[in-house]
C-alpha atoms as a PDB file:
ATOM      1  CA  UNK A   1     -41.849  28.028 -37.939  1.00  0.00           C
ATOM      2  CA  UNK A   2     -39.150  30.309 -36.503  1.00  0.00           C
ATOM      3  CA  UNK A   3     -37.901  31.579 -33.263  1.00  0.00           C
ATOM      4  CA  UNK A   4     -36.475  33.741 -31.217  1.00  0.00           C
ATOM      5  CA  UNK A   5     -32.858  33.154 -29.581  1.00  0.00           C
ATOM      6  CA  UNK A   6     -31.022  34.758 -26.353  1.00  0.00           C
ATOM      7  CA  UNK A   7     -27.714  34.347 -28.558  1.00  0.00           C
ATOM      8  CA  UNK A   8     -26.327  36.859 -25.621  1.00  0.00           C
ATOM      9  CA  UNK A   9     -25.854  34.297 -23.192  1.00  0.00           C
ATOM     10  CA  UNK A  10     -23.854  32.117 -26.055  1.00  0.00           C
ATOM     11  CA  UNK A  11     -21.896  34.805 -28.025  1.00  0.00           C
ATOM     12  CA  UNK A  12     -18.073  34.951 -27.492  1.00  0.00           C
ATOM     13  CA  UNK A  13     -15.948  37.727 -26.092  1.00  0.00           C
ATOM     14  CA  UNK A  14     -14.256  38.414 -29.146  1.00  0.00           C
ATOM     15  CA  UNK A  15     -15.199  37.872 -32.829  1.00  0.00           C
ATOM     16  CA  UNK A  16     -19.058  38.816 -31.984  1.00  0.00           C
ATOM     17  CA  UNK A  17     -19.595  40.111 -35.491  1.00  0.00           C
ATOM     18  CA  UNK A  18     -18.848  36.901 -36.954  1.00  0.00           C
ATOM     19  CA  UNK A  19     -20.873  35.180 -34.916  1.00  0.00           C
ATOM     20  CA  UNK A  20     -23.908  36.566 -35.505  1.00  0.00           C
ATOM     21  CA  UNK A  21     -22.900  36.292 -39.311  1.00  0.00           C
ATOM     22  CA  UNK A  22     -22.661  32.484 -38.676  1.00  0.00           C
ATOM     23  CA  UNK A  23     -25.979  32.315 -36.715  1.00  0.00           C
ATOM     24  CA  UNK A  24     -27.379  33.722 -39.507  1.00  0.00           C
ATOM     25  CA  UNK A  25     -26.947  30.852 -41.700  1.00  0.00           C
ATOM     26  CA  UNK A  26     -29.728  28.734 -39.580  1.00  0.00           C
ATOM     27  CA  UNK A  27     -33.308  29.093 -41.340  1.00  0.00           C
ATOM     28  CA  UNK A  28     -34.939  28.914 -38.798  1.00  0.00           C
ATOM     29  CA  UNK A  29     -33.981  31.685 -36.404  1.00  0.00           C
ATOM     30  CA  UNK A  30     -36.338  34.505 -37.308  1.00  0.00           C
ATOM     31  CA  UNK A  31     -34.936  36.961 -34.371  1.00  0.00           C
ATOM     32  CA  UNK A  32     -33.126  38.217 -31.133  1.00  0.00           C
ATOM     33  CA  UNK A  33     -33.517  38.384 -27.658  1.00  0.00           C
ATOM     34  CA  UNK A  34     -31.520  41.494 -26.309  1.00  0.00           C
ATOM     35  CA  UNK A  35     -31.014  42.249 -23.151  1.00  0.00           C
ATOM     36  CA  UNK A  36     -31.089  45.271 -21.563  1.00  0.00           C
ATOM     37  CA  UNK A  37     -29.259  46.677 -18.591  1.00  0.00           C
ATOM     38  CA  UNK A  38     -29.394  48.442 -15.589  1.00  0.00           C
ATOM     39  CA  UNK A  39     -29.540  51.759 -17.001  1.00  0.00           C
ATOM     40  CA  UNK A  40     -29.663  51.111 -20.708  1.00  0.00           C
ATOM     41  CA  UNK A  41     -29.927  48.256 -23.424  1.00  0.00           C
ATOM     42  CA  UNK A  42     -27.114  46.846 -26.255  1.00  0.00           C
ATOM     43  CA  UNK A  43     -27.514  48.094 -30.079  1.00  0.00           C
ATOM     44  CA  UNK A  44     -28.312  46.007 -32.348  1.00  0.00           C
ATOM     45  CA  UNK A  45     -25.363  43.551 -32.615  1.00  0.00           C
ATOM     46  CA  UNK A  46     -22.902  43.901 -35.895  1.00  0.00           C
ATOM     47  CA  UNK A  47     -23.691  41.233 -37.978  1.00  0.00           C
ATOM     48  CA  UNK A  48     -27.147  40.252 -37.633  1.00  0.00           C
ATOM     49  CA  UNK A  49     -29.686  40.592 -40.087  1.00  0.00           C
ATOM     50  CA  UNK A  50     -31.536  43.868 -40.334  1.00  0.00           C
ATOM     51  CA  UNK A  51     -34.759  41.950 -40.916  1.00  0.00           C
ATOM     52  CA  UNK A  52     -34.430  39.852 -37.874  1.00  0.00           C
ATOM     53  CA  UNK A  53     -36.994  41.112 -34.915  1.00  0.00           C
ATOM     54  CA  UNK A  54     -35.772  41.619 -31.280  1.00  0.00           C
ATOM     55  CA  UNK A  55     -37.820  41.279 -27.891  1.00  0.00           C
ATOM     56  CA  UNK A  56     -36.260  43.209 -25.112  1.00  0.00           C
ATOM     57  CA  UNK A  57     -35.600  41.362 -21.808  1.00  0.00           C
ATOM     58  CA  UNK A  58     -35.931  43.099 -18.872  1.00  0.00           C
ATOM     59  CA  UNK A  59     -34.598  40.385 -16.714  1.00  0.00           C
ATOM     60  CA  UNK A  60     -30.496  41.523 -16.617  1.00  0.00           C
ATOM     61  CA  UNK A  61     -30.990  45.163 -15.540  1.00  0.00           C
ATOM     62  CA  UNK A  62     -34.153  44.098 -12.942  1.00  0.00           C
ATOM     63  CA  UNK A  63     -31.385  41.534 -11.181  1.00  0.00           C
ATOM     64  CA  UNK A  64     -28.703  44.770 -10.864  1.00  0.00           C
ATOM     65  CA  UNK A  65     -31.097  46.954 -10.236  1.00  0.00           C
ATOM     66  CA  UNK A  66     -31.937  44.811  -7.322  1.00  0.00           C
ATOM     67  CA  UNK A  67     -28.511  44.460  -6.097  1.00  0.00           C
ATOM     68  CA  UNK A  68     -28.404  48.048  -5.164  1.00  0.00           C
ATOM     69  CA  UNK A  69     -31.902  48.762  -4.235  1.00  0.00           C
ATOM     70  CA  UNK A  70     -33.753  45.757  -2.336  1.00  0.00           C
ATOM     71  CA  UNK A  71     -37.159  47.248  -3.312  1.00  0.00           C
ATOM     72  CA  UNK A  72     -36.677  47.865  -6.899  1.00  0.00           C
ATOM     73  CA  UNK A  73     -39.284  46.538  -8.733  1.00  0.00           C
ATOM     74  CA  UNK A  74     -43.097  46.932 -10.698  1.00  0.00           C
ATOM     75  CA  UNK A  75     -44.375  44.813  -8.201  1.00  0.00           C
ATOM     76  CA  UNK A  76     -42.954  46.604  -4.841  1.00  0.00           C
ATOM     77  CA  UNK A  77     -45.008  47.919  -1.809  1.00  0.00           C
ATOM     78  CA  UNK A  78     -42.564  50.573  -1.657  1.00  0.00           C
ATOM     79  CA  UNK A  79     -43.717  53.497  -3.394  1.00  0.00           C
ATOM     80  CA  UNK A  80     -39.709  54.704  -4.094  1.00  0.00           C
ATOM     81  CA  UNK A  81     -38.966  51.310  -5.480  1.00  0.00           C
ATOM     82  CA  UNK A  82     -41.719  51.233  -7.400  1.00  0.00           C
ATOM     83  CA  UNK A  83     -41.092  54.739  -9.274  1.00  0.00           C
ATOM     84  CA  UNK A  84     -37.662  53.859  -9.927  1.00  0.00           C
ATOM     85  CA  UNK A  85     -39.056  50.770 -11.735  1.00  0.00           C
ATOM     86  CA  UNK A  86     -40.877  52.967 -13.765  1.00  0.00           C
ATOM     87  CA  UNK A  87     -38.067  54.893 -14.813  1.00  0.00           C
ATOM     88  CA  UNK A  88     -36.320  51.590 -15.714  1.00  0.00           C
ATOM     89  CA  UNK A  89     -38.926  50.794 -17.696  1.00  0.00           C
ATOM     90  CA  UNK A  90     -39.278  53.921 -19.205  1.00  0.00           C
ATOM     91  CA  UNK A  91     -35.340  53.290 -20.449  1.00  0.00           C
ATOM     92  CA  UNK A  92     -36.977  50.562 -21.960  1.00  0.00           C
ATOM     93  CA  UNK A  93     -39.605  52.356 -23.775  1.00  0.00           C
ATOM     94  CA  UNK A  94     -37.030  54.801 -25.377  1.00  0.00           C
ATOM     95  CA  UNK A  95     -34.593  51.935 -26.320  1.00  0.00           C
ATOM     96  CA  UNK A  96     -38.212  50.783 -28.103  1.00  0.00           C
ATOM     97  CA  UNK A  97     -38.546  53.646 -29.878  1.00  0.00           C
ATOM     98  CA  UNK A  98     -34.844  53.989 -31.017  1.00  0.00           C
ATOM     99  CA  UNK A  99     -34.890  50.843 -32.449  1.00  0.00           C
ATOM    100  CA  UNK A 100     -37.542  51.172 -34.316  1.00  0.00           C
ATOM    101  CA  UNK A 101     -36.285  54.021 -35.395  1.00  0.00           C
ATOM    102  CA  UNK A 102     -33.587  52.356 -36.955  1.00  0.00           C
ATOM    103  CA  UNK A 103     -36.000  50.336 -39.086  1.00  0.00           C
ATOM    104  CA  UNK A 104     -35.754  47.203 -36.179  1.00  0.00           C
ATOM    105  CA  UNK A 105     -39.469  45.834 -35.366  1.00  0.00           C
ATOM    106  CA  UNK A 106     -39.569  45.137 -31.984  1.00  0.00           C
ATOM    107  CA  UNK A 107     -41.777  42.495 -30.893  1.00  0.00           C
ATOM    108  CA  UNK A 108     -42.322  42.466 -27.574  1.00  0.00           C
ATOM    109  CA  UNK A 109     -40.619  43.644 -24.074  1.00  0.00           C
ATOM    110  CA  UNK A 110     -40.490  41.001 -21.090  1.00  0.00           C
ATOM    111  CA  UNK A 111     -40.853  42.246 -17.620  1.00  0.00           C
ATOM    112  CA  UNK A 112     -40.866  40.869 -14.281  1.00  0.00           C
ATOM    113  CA  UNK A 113     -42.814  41.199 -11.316  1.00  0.00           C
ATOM    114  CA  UNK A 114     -39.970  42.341  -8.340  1.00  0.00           C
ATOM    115  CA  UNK A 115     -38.682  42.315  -5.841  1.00  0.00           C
ATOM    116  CA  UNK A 116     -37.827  39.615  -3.431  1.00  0.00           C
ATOM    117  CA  UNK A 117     -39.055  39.843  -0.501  1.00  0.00           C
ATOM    118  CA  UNK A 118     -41.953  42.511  -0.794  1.00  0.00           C
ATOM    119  CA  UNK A 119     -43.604  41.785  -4.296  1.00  0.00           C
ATOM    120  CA  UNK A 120     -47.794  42.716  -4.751  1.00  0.00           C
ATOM    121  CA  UNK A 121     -49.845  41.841  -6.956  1.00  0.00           C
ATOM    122  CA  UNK A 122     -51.936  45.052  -6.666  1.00  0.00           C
ATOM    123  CA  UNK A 123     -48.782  47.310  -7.115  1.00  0.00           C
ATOM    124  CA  UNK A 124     -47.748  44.970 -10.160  1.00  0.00           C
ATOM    125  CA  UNK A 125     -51.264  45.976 -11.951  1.00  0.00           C
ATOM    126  CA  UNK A 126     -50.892  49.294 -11.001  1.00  0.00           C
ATOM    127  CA  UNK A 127     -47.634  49.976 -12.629  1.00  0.00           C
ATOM    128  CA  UNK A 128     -48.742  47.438 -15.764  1.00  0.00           C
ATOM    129  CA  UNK A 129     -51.635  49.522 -16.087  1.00  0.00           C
ATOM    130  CA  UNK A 130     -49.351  52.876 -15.978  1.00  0.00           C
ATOM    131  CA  UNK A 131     -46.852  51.400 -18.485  1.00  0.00           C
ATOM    132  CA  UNK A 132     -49.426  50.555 -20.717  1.00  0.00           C
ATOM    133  CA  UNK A 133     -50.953  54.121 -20.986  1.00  0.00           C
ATOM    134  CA  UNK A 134     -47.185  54.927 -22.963  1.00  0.00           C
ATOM    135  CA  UNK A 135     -46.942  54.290 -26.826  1.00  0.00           C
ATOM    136  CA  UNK A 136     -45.475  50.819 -27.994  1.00  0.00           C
ATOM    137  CA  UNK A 137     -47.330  50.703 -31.396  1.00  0.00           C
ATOM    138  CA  UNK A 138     -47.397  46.336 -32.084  1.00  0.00           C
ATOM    139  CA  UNK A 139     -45.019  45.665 -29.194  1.00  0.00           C
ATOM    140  CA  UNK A 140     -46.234  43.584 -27.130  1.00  0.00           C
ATOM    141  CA  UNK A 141     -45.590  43.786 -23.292  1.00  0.00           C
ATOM    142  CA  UNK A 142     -45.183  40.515 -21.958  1.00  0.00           C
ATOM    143  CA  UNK A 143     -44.179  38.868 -18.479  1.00  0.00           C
ATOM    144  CA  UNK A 144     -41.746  36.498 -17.709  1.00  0.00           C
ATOM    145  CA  UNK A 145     -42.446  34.575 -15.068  1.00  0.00           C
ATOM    146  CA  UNK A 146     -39.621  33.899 -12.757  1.00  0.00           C
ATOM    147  CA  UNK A 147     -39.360  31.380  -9.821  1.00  0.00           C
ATOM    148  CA  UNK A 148     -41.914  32.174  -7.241  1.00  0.00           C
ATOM    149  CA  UNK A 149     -40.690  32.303  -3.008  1.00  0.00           C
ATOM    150  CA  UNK A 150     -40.184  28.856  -1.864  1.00  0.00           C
ATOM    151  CA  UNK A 151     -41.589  27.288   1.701  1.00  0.00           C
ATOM    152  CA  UNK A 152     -38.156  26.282   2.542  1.00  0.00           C
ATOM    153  CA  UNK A 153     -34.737  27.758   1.457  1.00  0.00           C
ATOM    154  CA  UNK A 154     -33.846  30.940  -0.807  1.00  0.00           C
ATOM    155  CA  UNK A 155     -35.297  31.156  -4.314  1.00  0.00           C
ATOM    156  CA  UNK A 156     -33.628  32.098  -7.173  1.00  0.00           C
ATOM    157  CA  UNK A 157     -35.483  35.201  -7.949  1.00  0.00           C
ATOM    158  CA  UNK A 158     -38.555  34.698  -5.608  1.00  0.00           C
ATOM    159  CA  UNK A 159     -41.063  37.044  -7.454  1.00  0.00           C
ATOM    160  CA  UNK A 160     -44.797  36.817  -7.632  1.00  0.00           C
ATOM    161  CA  UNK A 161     -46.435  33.437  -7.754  1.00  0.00           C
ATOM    162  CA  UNK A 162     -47.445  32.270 -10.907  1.00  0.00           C
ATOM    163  CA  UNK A 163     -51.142  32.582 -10.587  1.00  0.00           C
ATOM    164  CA  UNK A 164     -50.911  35.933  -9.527  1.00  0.00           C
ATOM    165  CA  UNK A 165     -49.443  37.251 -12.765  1.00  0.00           C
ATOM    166  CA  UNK A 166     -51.954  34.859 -14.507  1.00  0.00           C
ATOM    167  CA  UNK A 167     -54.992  36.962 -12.684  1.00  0.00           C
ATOM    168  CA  UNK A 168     -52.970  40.227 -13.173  1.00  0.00           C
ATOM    169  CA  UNK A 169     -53.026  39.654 -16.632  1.00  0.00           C
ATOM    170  CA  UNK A 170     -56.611  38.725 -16.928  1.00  0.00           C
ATOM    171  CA  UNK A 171     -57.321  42.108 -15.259  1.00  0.00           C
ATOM    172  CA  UNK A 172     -55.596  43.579 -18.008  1.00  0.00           C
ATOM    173  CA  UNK A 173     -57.718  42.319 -21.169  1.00  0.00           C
ATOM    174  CA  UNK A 174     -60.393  44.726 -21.269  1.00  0.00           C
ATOM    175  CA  UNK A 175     -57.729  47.567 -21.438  1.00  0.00           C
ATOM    176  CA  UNK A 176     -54.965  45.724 -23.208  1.00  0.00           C
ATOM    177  CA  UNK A 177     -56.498  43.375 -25.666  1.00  0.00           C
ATOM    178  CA  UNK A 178     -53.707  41.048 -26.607  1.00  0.00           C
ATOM    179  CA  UNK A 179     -51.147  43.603 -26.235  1.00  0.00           C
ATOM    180  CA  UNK A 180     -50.000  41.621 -22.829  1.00  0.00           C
ATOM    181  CA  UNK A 181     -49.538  37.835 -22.142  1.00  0.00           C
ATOM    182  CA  UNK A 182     -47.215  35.635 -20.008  1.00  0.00           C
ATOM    183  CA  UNK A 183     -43.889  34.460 -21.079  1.00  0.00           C
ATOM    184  CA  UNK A 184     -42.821  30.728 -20.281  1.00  0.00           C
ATOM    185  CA  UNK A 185     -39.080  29.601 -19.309  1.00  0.00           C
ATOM    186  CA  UNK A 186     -38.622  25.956 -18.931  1.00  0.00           C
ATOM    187  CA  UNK A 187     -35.786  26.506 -16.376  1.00  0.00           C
ATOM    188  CA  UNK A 188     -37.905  29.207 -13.748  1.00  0.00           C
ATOM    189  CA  UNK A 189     -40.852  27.036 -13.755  1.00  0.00           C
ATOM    190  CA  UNK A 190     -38.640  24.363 -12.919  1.00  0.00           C
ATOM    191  CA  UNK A 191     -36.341  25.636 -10.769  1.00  0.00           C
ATOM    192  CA  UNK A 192     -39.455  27.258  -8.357  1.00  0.00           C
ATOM    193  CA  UNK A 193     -40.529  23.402  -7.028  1.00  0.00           C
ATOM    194  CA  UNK A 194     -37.420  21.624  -8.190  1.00  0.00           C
ATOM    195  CA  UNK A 195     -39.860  19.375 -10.612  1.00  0.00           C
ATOM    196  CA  UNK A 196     -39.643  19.126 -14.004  1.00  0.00           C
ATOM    197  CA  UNK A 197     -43.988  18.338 -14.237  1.00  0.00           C
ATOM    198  CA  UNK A 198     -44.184  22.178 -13.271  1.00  0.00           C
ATOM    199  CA  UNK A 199     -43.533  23.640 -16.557  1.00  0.00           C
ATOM    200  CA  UNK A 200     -45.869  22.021 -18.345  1.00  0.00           C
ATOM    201  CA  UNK A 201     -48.908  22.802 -15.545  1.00  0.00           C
ATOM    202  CA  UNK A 202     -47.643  26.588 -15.994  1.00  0.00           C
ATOM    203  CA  UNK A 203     -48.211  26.340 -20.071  1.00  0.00           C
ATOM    204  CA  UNK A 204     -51.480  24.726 -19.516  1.00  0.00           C
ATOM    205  CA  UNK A 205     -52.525  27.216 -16.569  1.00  0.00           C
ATOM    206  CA  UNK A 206     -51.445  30.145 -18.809  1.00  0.00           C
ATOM    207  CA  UNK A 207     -53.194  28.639 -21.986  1.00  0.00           C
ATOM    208  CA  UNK A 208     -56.884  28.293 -20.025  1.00  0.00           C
ATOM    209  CA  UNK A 209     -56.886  31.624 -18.215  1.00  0.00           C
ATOM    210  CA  UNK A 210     -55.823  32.913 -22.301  1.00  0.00           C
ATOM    211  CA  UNK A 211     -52.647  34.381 -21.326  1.00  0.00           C
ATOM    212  CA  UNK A 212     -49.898  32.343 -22.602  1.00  0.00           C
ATOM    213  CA  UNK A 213     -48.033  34.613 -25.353  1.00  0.00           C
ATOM    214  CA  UNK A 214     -44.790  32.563 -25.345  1.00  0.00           C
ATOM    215  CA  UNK A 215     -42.248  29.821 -24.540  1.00  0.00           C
ATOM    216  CA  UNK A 216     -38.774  29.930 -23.978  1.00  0.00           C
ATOM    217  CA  UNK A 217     -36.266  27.084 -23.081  1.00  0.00           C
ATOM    218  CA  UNK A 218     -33.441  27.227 -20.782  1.00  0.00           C
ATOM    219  CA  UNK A 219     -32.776  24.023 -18.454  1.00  0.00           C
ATOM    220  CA  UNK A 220     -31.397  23.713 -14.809  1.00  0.00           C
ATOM    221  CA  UNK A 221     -30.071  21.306 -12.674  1.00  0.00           C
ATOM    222  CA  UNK A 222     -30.236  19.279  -9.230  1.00  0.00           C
ATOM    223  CA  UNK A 223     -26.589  19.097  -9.355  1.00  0.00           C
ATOM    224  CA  UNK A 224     -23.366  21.623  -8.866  1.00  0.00           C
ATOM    225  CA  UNK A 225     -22.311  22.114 -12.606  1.00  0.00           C
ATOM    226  CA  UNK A 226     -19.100  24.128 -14.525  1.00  0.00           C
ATOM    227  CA  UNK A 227     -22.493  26.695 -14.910  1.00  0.00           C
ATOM    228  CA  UNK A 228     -22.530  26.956 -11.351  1.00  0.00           C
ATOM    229  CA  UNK A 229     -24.830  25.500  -7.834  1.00  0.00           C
ATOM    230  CA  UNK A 230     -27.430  23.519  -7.833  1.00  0.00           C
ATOM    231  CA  UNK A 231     -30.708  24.919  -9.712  1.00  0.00           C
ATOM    232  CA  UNK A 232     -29.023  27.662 -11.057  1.00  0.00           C
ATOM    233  CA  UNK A 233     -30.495  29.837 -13.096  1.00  0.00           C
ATOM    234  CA  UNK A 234     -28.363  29.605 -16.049  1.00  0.00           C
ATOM    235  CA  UNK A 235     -30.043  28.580 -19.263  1.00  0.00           C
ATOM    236  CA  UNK A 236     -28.338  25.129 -19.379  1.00  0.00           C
ATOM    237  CA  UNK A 237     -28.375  23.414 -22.728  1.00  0.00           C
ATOM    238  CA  UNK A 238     -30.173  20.378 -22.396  1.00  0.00           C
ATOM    239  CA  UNK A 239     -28.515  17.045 -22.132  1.00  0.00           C
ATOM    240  CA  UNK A 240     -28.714  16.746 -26.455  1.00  0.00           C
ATOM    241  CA  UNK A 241     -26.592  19.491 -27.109  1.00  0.00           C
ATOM    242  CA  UNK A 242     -22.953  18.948 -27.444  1.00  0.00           C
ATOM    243  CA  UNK A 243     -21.348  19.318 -24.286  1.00  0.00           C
ATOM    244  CA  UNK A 244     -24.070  20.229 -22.030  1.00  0.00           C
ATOM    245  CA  UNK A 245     -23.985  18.823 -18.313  1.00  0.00           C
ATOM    246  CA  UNK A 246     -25.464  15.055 -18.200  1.00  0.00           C
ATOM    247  CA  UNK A 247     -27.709  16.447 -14.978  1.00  0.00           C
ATOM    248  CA  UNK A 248     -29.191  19.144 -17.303  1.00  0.00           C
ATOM    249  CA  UNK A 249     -32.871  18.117 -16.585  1.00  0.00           C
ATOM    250  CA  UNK A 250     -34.181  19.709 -20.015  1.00  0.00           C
ATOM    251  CA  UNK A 251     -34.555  16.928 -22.612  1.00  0.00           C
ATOM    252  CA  UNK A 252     -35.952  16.306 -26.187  1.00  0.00           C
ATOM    253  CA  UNK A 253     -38.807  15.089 -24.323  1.00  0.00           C
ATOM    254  CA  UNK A 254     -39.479  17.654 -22.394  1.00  0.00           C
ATOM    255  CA  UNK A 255     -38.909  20.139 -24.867  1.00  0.00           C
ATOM    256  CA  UNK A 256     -41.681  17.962 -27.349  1.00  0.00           C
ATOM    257  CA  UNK A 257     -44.340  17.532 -23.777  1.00  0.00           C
ATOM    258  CA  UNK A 258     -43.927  20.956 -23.653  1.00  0.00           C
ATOM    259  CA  UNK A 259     -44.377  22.576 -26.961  1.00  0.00           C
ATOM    260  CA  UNK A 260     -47.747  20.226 -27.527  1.00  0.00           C
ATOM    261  CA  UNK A 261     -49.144  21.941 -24.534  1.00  0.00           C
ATOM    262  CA  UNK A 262     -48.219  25.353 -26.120  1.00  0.00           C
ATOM    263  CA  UNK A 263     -49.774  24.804 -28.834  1.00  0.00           C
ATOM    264  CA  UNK A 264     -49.892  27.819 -31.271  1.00  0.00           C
ATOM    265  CA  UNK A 265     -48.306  30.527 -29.369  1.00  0.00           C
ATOM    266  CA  UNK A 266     -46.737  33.920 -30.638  1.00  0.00           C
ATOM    267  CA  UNK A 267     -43.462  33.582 -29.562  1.00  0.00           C
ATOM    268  CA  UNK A 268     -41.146  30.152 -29.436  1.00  0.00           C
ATOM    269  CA  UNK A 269     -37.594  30.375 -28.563  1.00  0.00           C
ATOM    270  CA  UNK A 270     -34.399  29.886 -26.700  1.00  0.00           C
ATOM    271  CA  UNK A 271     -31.632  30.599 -24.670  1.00  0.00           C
ATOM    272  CA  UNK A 272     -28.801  28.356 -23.440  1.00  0.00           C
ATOM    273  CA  UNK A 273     -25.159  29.406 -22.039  1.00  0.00           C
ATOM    274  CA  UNK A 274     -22.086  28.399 -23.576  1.00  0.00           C
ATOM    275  CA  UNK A 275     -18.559  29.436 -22.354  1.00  0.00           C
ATOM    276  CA  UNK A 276     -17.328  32.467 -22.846  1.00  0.00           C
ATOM    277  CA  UNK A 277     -13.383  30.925 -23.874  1.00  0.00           C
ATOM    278  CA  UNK A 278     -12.582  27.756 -25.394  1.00  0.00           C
ATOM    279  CA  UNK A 279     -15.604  27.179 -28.297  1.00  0.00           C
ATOM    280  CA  UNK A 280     -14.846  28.563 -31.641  1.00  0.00           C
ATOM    281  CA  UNK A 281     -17.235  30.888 -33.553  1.00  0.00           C
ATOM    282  CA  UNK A 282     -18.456  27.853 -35.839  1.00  0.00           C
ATOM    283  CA  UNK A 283     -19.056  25.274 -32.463  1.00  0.00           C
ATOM    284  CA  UNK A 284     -21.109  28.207 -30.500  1.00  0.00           C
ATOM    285  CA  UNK A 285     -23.268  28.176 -33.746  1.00  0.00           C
ATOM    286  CA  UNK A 286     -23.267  24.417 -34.471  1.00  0.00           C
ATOM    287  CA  UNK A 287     -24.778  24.236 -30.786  1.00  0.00           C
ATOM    288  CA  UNK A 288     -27.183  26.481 -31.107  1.00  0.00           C
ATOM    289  CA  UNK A 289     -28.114  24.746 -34.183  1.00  0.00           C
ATOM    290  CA  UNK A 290     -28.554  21.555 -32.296  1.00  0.00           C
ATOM    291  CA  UNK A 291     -30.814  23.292 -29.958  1.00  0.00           C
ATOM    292  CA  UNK A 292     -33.207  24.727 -32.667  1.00  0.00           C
ATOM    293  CA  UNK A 293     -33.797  21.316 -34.279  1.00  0.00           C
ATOM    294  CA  UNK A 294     -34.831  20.131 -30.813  1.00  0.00           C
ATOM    295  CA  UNK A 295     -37.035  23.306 -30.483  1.00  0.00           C
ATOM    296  CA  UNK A 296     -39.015  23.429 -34.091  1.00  0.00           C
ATOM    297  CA  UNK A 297     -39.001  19.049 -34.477  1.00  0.00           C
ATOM    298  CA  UNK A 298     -42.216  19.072 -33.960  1.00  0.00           C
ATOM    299  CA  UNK A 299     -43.636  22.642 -33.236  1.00  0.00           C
ATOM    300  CA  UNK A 300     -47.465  22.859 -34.193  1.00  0.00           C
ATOM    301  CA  UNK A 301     -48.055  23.922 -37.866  1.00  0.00           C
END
């Protein structure tokens, strides 16, 4: 029982080497979540174990990316935007290969199925198919599904629906074996209908179609928080962890509903936001100690 932590989004300004020394110290974090940027990725940070994994988020660089270029993205009609996707990706690839190179094992890469407005499902198998043509030895390539366009008002993200990256998945098996799956976070399941009963009919979806290859959990809120507006995406703690917002809609319960749905799944993990300022190295870690024993209570086997 072991998982996988976005310590990025909790690590301090200063004093990052000790931190991950501290983090360290919890049993049952078995490896990292790194995120990579708009035009490159982080080394591995000072401090943490060499024998810790890593999985490679796509996520930070795709939202920049998109910034600049509106039709950035795997998923774009745009044939421009979609070869400069590519190229991102292909960043990816060689950060992949450096760190492996460096003895790290990599376990999988999470990408995302852009941009907002304009995303297709065709294009998105297209350049899934292309990507996995290239060389990634075990790692797995895995999609994170994001908040999908909403009837009313602006989305978050606003990328492909969710069953559309179930079916472009599916359409992968026969040349990807288990070498792709879908990635679950609490928070952009939730966030896409505003209810908290849609993350748990994702994990289910994903687990019939046989596509579900992980779950991550971040929470979100209804209400304006110090993390920013309403239903922002920005890996809230939930409501158990010391000093997380009271309207942080992620619970212990939720967290337990959602892991029995899981089931047995290759990757489990987390990743909540903490401050910047103001938390010393020892309460960053004591909080994301709080949120692995809510994770792995009562994880399967």
């Amino acid at each position: 029982m072991s998982l996988i932590v976005g310590a990025y989004a909790a690590h301090p300004d200063e004093l990052r080497q000790q931190f991950y020394q501290a983090l360290a110290g919890i049993p049952s974090v078995r490896g990292l979540e790194l995120p990579y940027g708009p035009y490159g990725g982080v080394r591995w940070p000072a401090g943490a174990p060499g024998n810790w994994s890593a999985v490679v988020t796509a996520i930070p660089g795709t939202m920049q990316r998109l910034k600049a270029s509106p039709t950035f993205g795997l998923a774009s009609g745009d044939a421009a935007g979609r070869t400069e996707a590519l190229h991102f990706v292909a960043g990816i690839h060689a950060l992949v290969l450096q760190l492996k190179k460096e003895g790290r094992e990599v376990e999988a890469v999470e990408l995302h199925s852009a941009p907002y407005p304009g995303a297709d499902p065709s294009r998105f198998a297209e350049s899934l198919k292309q990507v996995l043509e290239w060389e990634w030895g075990a790692t797995r390539l895995l999609v994170e599904h994001c908040d999908a366009p909403r009837p009313e008002g602006t989305p978050e993200k606003g990328f492909l629906p969710f069953g559309e990256e179930v079916d472009v998945l599916r359409s992968l098996r026969e040349q990807a074996g288990g070498r792709v799956g879908l990635v679950i976070n609490w928070a952009r399941s939730v966030i896409e209908t505003r209810d908290r009963g849609t993350a748990v009919e994702h994990i289910a979806h994903a687990r019939e179609a046989g596509v579900l290859a992980g779950l991550i959990f971040s929470g979100c809120s209804p209400e304006e928080t110090e993390f920013g507006y309403p239903w922002i995406d920005a890996h809230l703690p939930p409501v158990e962890v010391e000093g997380a917002p009271s309207s942080s809609l992620l619970n212990r319960a939720e967290i337990s509903r959602c892991n029995k749905a899981a089931g047995n799944v290759p990757m489990h993990g987390f990743k909540i936001g903490l401050p910047r300022q103001g938390l010393s190295v020892e309460e960053r870690v004591e909080r994301l100690r709080q949120m692995c024993a809510l994770v792995e209570g009562d994880l399967p086997g």
